[in-house]
PDB file of N, CA and C in Angstrom:
ATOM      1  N   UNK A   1    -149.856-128.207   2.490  1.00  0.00           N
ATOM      2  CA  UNK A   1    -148.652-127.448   2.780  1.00  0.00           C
ATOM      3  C   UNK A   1    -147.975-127.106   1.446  1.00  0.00           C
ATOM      4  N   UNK A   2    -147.362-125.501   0.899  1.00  0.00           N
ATOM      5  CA  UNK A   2    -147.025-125.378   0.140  1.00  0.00           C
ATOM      6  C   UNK A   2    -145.378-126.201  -0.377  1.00  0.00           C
ATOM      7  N   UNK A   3    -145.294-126.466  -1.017  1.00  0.00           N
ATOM      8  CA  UNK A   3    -143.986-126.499  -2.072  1.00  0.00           C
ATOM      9  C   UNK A   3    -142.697-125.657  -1.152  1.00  0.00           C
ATOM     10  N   UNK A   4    -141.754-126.137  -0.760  1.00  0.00           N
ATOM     11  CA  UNK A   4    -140.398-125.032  -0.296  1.00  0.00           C
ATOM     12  C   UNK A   4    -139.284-125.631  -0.589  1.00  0.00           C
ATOM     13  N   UNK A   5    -138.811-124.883  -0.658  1.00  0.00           N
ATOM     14  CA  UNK A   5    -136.979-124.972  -1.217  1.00  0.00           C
ATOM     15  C   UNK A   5    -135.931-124.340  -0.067  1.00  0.00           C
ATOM     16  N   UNK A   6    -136.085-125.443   1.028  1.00  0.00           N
ATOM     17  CA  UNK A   6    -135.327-124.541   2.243  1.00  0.00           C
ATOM     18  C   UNK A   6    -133.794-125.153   2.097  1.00  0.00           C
ATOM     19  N   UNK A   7    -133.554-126.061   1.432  1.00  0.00           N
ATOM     20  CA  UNK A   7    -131.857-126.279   1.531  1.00  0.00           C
ATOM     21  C   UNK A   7    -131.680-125.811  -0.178  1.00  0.00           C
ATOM     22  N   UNK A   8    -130.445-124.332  -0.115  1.00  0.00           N
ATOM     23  CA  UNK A   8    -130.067-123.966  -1.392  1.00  0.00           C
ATOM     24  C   UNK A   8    -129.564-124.654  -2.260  1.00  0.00           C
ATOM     25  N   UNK A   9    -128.639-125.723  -1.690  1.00  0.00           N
ATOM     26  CA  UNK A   9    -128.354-126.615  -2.854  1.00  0.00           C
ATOM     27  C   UNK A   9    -128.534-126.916  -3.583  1.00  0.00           C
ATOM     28  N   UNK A  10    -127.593-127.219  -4.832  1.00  0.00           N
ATOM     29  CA  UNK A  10    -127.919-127.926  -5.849  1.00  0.00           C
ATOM     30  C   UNK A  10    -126.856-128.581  -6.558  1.00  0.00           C
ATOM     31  N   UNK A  11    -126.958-129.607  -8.001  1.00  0.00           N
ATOM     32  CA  UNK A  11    -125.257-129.937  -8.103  1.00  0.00           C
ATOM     33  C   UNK A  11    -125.663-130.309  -9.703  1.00  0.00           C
ATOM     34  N   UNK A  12    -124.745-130.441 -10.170  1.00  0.00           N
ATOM     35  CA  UNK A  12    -124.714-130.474 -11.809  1.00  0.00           C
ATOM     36  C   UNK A  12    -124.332-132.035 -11.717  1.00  0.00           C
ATOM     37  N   UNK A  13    -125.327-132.696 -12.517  1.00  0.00           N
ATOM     38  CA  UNK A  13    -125.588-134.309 -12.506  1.00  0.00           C
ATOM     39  C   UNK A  13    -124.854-134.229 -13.937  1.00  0.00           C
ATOM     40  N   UNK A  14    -123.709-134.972 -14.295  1.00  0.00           N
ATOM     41  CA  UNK A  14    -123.227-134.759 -15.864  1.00  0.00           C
ATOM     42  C   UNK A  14    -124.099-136.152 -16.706  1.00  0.00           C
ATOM     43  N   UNK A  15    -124.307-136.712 -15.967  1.00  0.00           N
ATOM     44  CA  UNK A  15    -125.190-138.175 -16.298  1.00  0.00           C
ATOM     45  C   UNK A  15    -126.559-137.941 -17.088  1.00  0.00           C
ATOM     46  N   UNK A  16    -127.122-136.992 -16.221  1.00  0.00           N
ATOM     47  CA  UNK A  16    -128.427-136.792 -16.157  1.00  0.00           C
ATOM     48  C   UNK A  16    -128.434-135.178 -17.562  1.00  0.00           C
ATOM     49  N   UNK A  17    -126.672-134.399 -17.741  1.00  0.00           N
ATOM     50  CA  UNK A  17    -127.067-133.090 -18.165  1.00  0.00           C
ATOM     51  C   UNK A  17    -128.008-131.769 -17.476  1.00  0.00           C
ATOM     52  N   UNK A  18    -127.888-132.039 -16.294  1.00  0.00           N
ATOM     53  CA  UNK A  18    -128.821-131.335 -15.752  1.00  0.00           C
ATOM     54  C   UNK A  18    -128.387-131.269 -14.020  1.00  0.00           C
ATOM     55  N   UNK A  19    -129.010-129.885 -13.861  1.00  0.00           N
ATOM     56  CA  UNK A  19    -128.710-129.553 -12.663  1.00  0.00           C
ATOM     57  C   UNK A  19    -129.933-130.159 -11.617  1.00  0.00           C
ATOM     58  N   UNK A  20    -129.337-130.722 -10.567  1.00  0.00           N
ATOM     59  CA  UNK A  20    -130.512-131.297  -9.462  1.00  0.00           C
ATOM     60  C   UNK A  20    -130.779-130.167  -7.825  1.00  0.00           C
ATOM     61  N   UNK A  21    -131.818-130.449  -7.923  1.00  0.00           N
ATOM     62  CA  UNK A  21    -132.204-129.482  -6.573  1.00  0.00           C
ATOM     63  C   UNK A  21    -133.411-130.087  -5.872  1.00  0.00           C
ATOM     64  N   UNK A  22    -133.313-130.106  -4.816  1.00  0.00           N
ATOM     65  CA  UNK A  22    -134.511-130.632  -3.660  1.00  0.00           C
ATOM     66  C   UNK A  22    -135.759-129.374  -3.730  1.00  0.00           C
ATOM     67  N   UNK A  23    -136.958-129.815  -3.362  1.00  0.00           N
ATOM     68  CA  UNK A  23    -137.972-129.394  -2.581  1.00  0.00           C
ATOM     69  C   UNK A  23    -138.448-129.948  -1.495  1.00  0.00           C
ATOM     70  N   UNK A  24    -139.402-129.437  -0.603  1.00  0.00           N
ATOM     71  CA  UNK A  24    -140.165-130.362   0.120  1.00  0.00           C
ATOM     72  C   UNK A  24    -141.173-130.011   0.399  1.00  0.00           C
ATOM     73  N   UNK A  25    -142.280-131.231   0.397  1.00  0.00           N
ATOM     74  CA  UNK A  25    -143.563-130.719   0.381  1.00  0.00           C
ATOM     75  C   UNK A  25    -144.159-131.528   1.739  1.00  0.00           C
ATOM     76  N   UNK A  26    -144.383-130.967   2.482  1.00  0.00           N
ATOM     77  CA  UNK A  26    -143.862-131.130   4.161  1.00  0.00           C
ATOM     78  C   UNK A  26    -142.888-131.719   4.630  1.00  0.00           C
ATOM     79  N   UNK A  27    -143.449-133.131   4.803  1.00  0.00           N
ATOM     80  CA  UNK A  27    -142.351-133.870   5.002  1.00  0.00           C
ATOM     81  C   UNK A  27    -141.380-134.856   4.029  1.00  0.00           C
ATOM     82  N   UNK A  28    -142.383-134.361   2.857  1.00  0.00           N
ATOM     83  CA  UNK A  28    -141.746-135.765   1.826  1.00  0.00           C
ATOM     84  C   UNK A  28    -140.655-134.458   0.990  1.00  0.00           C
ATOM     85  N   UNK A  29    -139.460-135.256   0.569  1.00  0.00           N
ATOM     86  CA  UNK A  29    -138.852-134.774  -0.375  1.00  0.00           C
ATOM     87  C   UNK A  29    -138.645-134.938  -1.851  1.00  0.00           C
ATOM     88  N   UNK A  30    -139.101-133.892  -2.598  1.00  0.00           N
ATOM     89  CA  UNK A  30    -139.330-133.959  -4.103  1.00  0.00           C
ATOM     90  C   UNK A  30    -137.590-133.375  -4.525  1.00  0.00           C
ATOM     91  N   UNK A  31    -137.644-134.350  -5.784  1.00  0.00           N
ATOM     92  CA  UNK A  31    -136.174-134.137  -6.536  1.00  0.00           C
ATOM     93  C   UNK A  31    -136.339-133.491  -8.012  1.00  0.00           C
ATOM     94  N   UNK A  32    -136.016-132.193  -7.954  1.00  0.00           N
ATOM     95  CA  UNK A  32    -135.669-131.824  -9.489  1.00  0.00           C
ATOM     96  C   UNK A  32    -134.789-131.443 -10.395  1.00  0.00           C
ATOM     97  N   UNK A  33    -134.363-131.991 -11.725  1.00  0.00           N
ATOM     98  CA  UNK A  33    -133.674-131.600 -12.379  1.00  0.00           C
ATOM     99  C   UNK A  33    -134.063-130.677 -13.512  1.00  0.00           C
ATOM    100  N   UNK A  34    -132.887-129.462 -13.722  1.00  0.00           N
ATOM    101  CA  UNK A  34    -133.660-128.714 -14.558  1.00  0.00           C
ATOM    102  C   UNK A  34    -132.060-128.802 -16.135  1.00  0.00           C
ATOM    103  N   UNK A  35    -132.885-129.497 -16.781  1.00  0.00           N
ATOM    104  CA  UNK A  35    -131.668-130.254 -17.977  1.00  0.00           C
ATOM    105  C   UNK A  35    -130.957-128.721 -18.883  1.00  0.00           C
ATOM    106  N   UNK A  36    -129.948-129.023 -18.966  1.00  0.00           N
ATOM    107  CA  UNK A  36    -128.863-127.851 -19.246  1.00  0.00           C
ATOM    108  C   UNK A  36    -129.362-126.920 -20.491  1.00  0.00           C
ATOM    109  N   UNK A  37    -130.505-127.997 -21.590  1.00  0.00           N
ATOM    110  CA  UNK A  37    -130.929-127.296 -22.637  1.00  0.00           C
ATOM    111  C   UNK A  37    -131.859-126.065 -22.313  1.00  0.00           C
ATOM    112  N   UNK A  38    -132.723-126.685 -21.142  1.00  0.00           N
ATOM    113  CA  UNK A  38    -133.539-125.264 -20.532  1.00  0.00           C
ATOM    114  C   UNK A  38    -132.881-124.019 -20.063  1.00  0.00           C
ATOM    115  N   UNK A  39    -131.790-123.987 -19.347  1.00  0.00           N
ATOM    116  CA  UNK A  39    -130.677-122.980 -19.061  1.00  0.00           C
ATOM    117  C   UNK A  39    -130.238-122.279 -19.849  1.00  0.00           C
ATOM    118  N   UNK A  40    -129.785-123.217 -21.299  1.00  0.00           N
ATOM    119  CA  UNK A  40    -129.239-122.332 -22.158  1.00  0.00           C
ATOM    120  C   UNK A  40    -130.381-121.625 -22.836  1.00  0.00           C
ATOM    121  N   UNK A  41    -131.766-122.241 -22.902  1.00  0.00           N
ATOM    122  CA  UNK A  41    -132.467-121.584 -23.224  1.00  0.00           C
ATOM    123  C   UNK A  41    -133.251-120.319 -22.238  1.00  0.00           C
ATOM    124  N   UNK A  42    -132.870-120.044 -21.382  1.00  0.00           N
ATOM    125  CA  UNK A  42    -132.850-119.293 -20.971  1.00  0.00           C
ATOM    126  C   UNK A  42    -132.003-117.830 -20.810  1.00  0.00           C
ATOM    127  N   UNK A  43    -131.069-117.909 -21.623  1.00  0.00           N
ATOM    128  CA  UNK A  43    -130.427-117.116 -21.709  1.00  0.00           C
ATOM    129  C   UNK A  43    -129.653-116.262 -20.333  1.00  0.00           C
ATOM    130  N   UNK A  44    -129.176-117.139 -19.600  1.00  0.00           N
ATOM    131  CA  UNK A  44    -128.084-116.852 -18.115  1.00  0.00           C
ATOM    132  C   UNK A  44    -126.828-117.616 -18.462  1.00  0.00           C
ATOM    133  N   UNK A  45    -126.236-117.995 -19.280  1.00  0.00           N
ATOM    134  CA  UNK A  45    -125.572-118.925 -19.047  1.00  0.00           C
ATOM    135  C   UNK A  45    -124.211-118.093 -19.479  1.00  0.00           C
ATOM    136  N   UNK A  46    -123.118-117.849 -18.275  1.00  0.00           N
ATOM    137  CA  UNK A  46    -122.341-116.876 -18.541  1.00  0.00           C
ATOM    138  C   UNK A  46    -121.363-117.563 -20.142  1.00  0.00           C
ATOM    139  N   UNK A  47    -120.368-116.346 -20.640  1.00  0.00           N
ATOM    140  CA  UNK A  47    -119.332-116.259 -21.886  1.00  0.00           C
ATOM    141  C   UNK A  47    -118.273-116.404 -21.405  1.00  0.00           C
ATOM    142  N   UNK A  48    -118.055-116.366 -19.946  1.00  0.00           N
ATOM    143  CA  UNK A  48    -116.578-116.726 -20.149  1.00  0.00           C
ATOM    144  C   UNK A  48    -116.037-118.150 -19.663  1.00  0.00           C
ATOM    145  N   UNK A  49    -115.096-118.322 -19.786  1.00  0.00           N
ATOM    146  CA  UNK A  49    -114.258-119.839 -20.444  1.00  0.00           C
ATOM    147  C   UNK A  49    -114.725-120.515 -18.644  1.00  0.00           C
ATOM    148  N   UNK A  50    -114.998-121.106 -18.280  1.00  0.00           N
ATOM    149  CA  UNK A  50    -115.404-121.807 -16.792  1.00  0.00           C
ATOM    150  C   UNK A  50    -115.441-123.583 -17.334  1.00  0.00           C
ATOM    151  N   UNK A  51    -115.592-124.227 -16.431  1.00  0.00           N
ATOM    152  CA  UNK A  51    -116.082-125.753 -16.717  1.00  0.00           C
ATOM    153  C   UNK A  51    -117.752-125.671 -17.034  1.00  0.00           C
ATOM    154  N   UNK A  52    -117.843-126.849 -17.592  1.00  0.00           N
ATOM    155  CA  UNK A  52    -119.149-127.014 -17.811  1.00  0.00           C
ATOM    156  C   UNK A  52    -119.856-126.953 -16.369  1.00  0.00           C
ATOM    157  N   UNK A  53    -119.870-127.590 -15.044  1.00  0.00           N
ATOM    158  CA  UNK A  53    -119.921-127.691 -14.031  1.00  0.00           C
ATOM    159  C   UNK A  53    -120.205-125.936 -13.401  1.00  0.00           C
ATOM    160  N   UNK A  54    -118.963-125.783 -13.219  1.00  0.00           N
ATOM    161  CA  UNK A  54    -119.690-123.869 -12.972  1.00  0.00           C
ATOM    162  C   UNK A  54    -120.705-123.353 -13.347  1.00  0.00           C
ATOM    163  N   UNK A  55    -120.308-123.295 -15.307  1.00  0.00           N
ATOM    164  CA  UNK A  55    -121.097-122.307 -15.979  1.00  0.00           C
ATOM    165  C   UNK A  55    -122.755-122.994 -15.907  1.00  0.00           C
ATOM    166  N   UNK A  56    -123.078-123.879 -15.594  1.00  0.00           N
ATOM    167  CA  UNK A  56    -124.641-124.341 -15.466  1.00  0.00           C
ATOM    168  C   UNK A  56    -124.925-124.245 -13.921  1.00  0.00           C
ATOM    169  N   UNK A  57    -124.289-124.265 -12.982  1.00  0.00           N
ATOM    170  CA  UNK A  57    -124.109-123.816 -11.784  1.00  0.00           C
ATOM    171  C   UNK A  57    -124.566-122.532 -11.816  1.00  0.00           C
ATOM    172  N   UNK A  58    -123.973-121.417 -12.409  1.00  0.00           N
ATOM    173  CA  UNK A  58    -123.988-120.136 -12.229  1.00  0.00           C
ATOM    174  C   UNK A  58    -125.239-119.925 -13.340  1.00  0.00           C
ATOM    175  N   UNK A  59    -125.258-120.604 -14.299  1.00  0.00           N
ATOM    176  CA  UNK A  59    -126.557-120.551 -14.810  1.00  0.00           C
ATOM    177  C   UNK A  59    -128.146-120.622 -13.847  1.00  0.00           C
ATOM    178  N   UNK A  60    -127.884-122.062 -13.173  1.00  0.00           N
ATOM    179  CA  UNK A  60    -129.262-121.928 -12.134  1.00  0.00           C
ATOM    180  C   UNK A  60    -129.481-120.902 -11.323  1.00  0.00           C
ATOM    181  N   UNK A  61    -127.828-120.526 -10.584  1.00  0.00           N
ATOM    182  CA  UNK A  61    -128.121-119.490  -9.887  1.00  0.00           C
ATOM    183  C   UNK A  61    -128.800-117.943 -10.134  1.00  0.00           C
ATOM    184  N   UNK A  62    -128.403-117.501 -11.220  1.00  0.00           N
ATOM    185  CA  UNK A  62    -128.474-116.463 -11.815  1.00  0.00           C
ATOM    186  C   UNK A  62    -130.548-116.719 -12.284  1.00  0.00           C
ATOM    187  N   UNK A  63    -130.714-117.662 -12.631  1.00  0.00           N
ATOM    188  CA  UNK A  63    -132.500-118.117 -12.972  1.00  0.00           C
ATOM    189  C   UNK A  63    -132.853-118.636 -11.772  1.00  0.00           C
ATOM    190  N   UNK A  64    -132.355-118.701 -10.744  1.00  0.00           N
ATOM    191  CA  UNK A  64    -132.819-119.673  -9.363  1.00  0.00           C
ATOM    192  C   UNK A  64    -134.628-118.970  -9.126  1.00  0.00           C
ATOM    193  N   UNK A  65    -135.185-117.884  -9.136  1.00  0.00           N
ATOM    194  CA  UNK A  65    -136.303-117.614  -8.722  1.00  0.00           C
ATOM    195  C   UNK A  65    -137.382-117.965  -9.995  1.00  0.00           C
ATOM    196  N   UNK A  66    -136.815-118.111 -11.129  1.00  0.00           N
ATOM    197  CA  UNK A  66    -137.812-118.223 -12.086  1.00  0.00           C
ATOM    198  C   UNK A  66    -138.148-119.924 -11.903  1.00  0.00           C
ATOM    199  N   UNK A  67    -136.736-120.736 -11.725  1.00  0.00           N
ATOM    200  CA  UNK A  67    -136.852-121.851 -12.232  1.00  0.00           C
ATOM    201  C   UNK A  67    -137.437-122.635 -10.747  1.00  0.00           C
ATOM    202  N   UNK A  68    -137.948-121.945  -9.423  1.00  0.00           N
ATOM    203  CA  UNK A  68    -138.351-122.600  -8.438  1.00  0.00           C
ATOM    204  C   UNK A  68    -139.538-121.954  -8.821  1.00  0.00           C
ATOM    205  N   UNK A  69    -140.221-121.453  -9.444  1.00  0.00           N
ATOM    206  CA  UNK A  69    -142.009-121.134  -9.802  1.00  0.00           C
ATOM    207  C   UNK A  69    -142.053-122.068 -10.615  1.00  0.00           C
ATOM    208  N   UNK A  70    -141.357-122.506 -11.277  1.00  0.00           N
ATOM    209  CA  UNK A  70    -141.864-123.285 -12.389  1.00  0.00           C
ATOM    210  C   UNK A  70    -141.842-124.677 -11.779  1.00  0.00           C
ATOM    211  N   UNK A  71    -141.167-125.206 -11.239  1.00  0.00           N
ATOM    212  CA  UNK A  71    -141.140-126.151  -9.975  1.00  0.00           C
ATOM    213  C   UNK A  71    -142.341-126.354  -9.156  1.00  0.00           C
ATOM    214  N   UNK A  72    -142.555-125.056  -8.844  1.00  0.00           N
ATOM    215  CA  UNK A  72    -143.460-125.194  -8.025  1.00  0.00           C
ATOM    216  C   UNK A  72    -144.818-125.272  -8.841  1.00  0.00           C
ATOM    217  N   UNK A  73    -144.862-125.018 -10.057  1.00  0.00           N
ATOM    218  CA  UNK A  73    -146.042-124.837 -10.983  1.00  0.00           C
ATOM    219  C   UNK A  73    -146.556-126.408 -11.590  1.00  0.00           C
ATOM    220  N   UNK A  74    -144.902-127.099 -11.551  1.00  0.00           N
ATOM    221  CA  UNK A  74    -144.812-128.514 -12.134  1.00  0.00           C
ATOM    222  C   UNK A  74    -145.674-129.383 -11.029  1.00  0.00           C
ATOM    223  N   UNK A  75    -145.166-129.149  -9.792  1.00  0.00           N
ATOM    224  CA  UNK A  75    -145.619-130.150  -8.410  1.00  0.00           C
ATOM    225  C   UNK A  75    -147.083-129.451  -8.237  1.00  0.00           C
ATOM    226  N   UNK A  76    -147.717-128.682  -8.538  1.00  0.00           N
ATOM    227  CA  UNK A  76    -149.073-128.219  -8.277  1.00  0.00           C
ATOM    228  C   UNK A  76    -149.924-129.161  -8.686  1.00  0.00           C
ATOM    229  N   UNK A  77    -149.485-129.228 -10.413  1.00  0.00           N
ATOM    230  CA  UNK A  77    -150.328-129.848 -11.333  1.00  0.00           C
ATOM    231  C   UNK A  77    -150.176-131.086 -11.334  1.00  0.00           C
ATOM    232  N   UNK A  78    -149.015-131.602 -10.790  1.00  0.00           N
ATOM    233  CA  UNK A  78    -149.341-133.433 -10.400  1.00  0.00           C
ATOM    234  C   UNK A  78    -148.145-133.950  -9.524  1.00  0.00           C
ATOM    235  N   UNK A  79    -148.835-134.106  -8.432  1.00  0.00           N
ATOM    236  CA  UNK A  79    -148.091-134.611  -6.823  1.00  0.00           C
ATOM    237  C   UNK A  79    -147.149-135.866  -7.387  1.00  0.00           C
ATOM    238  N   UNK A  80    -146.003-135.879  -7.701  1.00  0.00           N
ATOM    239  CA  UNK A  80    -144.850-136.359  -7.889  1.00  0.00           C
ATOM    240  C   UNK A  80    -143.633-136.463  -6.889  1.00  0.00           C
ATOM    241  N   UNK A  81    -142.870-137.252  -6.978  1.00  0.00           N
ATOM    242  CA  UNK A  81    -141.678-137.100  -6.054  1.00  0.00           C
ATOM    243  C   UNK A  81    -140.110-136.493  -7.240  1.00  0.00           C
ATOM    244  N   UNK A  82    -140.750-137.051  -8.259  1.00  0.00           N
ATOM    245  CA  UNK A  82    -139.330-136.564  -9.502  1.00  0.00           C
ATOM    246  C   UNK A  82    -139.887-135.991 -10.605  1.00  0.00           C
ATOM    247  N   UNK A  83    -138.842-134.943 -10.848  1.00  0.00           N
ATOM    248  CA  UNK A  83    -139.574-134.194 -12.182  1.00  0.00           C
ATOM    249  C   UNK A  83    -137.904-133.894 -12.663  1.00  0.00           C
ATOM    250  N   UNK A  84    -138.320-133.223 -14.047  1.00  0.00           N
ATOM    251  CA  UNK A  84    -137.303-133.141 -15.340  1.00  0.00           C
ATOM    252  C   UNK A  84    -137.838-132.307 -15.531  1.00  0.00           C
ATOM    253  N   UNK A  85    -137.226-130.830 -15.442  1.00  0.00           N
ATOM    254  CA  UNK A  85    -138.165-129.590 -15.756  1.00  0.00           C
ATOM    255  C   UNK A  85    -137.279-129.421 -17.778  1.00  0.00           C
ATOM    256  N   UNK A  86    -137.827-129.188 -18.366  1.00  0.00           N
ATOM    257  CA  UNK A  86    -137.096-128.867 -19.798  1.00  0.00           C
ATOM    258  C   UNK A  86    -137.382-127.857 -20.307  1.00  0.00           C
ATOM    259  N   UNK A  87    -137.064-127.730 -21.285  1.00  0.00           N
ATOM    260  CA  UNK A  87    -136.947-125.906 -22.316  1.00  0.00           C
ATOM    261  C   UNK A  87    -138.746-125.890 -22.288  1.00  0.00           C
ATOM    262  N   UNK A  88    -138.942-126.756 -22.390  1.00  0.00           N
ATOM    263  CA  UNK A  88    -140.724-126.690 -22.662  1.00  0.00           C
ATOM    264  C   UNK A  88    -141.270-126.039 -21.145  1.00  0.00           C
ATOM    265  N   UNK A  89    -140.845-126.321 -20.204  1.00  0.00           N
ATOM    266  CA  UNK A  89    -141.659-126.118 -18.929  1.00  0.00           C
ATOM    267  C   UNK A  89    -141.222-124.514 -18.849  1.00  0.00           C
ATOM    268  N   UNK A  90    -140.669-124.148 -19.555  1.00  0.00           N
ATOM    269  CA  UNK A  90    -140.295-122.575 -19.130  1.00  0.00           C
ATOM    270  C   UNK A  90    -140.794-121.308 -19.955  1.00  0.00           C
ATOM    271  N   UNK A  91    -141.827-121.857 -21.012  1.00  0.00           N
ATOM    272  CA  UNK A  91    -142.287-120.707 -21.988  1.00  0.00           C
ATOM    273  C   UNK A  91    -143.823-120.724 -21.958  1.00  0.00           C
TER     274      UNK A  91
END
């Protein structure tokens, strides 16, 4: 069964630096964080004055389709329940 991302959620972990989001791969649920350095390296991360909390918020959102392929590219290559996606997993 493929990889899905049926609940949109997600939440900015300040602990972790990184935004967390569910998958599920039928029935089991996989947890990922995608750490704030990858975001900014991605170049979404809005200029104007917001909390840290928003602006990486609106960061995932704005990359949400790139950064669930790469997710899904991570869980292909090795059946995990937790991953740490970083600036590396995105080039």
């Amino acid at each position: 069964m493929p990889l899905t991302f049926s609940n949109p959620s997600r939440a900015f972990q300040e602990a972790r630096n990184a935004v967390g989001f569910t998958g599920y791969d039928g029935v089991f649920e996989i947890q990922f964080f995608v750490e704030v350095d990858a975001l900014a390296s991605l170049g979404a991360v809005p200029h104007t004055p917001t909390t840290p909390e928003s602006r990486w918020l609106a960061a995932f959102d704005a990359m949400r389709a790139s950064i669930l392929e790469v997710a899904r590219e991570a869980h292909a290559n090795s059946r995990r329940t937790y991953y740490t996606l970083t600036a590396a997993d995105f080039r």
